[in-house]
Protein backbone atom coordinates (compact mmCIF):
# COMPACT_ATOMS: atom_id res chain seq x y z
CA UNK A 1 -14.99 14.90 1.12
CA UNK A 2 -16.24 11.59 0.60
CA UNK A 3 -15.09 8.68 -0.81
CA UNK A 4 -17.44 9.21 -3.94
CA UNK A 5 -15.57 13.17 -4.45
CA UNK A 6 -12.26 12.05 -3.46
CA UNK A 7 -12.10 9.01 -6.42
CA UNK A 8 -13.95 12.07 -8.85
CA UNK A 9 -11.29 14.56 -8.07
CA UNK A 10 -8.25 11.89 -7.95
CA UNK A 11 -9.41 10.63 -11.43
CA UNK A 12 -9.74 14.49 -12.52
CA UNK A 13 -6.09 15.20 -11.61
CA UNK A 14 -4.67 11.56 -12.81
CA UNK A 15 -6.06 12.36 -16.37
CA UNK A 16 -4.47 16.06 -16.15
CA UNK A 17 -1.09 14.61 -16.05
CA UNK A 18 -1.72 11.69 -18.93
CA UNK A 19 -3.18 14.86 -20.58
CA UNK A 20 0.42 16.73 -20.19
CA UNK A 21 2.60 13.95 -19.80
CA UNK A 22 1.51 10.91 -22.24
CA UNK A 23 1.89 7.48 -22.09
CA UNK A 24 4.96 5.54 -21.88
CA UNK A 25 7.27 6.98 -18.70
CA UNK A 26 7.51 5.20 -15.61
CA UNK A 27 5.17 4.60 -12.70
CA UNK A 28 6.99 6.57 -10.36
CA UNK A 29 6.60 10.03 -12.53
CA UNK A 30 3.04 9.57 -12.42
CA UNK A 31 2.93 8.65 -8.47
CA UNK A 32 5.10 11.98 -8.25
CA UNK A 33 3.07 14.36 -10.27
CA UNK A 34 -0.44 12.61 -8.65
CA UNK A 35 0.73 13.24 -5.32
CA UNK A 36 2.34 16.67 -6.11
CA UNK A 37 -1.18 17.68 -7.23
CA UNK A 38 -3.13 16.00 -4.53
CA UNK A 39 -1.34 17.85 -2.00
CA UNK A 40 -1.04 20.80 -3.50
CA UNK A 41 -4.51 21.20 -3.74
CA UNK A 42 -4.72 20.32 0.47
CA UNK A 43 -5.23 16.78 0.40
CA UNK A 44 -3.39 14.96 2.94
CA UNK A 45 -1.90 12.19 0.99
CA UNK A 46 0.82 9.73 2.00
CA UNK A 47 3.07 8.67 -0.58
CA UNK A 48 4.20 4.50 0.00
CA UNK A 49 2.37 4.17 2.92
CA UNK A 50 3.59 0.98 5.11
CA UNK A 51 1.04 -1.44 6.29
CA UNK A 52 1.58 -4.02 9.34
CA UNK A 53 0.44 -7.33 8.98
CA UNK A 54 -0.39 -9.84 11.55
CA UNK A 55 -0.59 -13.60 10.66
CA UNK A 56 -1.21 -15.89 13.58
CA UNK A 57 1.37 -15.16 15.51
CA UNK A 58 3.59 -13.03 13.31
CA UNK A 59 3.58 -9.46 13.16
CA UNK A 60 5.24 -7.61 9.63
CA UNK A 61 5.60 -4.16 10.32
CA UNK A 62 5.77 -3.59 6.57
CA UNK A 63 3.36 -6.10 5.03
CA UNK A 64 2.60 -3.81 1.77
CA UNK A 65 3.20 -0.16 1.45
CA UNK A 66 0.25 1.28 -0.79
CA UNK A 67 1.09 3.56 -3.77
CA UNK A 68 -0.62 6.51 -2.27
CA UNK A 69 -3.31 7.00 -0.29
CA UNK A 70 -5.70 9.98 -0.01
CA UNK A 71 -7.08 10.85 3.18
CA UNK A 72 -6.70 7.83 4.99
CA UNK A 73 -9.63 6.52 2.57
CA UNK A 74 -8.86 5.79 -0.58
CA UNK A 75 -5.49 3.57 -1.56
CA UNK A 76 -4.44 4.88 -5.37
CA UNK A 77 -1.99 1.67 -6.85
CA UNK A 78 -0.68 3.18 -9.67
CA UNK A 79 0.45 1.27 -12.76
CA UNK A 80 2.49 0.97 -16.09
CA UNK A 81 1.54 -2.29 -18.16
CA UNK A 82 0.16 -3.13 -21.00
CA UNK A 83 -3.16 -4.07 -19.40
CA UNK A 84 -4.51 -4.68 -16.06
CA UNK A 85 -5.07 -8.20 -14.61
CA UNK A 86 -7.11 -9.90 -12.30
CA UNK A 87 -3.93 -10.22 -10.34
CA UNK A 88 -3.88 -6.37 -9.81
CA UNK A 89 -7.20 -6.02 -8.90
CA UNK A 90 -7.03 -9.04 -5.90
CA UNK A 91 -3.83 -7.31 -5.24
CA UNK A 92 -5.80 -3.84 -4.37
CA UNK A 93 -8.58 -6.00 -2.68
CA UNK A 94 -6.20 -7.24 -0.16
CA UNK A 95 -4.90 -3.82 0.65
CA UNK A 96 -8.17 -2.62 0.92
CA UNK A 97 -9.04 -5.42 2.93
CA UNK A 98 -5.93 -5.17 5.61
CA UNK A 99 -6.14 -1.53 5.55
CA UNK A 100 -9.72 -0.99 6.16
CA UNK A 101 -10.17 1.52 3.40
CA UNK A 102 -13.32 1.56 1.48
CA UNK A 103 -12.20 2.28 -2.14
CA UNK A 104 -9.50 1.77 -4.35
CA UNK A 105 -8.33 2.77 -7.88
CA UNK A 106 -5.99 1.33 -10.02
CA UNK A 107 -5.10 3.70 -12.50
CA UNK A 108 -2.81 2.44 -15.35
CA UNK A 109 -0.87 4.96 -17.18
CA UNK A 110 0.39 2.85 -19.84
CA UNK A 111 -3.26 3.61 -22.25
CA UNK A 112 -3.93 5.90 -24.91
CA UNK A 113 -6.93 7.38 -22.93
CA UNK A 114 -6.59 7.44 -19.45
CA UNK A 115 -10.63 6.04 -19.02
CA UNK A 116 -9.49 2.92 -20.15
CA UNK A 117 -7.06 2.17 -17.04
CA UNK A 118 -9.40 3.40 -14.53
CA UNK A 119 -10.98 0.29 -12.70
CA UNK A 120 -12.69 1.01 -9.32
CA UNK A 121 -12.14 -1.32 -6.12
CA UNK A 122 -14.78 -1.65 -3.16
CA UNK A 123 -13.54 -3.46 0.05
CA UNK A 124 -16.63 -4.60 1.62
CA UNK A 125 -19.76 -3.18 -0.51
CA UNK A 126 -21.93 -5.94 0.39
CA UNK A 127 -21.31 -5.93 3.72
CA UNK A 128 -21.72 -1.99 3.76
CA UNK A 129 -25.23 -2.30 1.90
CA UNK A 130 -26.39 -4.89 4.82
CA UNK A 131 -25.63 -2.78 7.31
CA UNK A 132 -26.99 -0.30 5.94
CA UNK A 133 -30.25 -2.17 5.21
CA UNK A 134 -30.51 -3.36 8.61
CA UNK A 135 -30.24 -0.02 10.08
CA UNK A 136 -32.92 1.54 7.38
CA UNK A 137 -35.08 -2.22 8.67
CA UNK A 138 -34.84 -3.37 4.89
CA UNK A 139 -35.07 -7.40 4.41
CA UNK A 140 -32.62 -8.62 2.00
CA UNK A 141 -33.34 -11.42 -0.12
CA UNK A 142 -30.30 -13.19 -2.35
């Protein structure tokens, strides 16, 4: 699967749980139940997934640990507040960013409808689209 059917199905199965759980518990029974579901339906799917991080000369072996993450492609942060923040979103960015991984959700439990914590994160779109321009011999003009 791509990126594209990996976010549909994630979504899918993050809005059967809010279906059958509700709002209101705590983020770690809905990173529990999502990746209970995402493997059990064969995805591989690592559950606080440590990052290195290298800054000058200064490796972290732990610089973040990501939520879950589906398939090496696709970093799920999950979340309990009131609303999400610009803060969360740059938060996902940089993972996405010192992972290498493509797409992110943030998926925020803490809603009456699930579609209204759902907020997609691209690492890299632009730079994606020119490549892919360039290798299709499309001119891009900003």
């Amino acid at each position: 699967m791509n990126e594209n059917e990996l976010s549909s199905f994630t979504i899918g199965q993050a809005m059967k749980i809010h279906t059958t759980l509700g709002a209101g518990l705590l983020e770690s029974v809905y990173k529990e139940c999502l990746f209970y579901e995402l493997q059990k339906s064969g995805l591989f799917v690592e559950k606080e997934k440590p990052y290195p991080l290298i800054y000058e000369e200064i490796k972290l072996e732990c610089g973040f640990r990501a939520d879950l993450v589906v398939e090496n492609k696709i970093i799920l942060e999950i979340k309990c507040v009131d609303s999400l923040n610009d803060i969360h979103k740059a938060q996902l960015l940089t993972y996405l960013r010192l992972s290498d991984c493509k797409l992110g959700l943030l998926l925020n439990f803490k809603v009456l409808h699930l579609r209204d914590g759902i907020k997609r994160v691209v690492n890299n779109l632009l730079r994606t689209f020119a490549l892919l321009c360039v290798s299709l011999r499309v001119t891009l003009r900003y």
